[in-house]
C-alpha atoms as a PDB file:
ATOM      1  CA  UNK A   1      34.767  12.809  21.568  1.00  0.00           C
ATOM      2  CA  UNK A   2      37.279  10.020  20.426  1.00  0.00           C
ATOM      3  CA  UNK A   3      39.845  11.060  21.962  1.00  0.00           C
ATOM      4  CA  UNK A   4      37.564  11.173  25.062  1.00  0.00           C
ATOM      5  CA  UNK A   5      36.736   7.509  24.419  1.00  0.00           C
ATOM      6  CA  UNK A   6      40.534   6.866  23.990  1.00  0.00           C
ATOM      7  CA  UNK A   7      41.222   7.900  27.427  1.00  0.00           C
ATOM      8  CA  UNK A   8      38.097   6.643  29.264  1.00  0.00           C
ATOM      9  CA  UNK A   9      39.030   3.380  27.174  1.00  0.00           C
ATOM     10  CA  UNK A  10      42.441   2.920  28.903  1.00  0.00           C
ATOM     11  CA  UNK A  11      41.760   4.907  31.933  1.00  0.00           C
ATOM     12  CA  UNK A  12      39.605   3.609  34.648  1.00  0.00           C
ATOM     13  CA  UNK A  13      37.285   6.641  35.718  1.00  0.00           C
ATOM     14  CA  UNK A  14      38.554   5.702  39.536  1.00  0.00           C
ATOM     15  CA  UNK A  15      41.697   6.450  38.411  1.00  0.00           C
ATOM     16  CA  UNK A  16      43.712   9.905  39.603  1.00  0.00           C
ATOM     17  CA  UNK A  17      45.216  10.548  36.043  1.00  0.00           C
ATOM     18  CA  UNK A  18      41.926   9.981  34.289  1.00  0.00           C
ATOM     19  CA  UNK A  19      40.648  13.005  36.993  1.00  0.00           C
ATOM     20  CA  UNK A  20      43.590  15.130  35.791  1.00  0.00           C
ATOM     21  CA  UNK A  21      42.414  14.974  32.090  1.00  0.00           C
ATOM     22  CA  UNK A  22      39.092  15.595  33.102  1.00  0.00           C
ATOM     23  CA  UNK A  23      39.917  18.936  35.008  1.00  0.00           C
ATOM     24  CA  UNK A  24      42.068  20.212  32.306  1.00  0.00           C
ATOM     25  CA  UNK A  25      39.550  19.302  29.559  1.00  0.00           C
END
């Protein structure tokens, strides 16, 4: 979950690499 919070910290949820990490999570 941290790491989670890392990325959703320093990546807006609009943006397209965010929805990468999100598919390959």
């Amino acid at each position: 979950a941290d790491q989670m919070d890392f990325l959703r910290a320093h990546f807006p949820r609009t943006s397209p690499l965010h929805r990468r990490l999100m598919g390959l999570s």
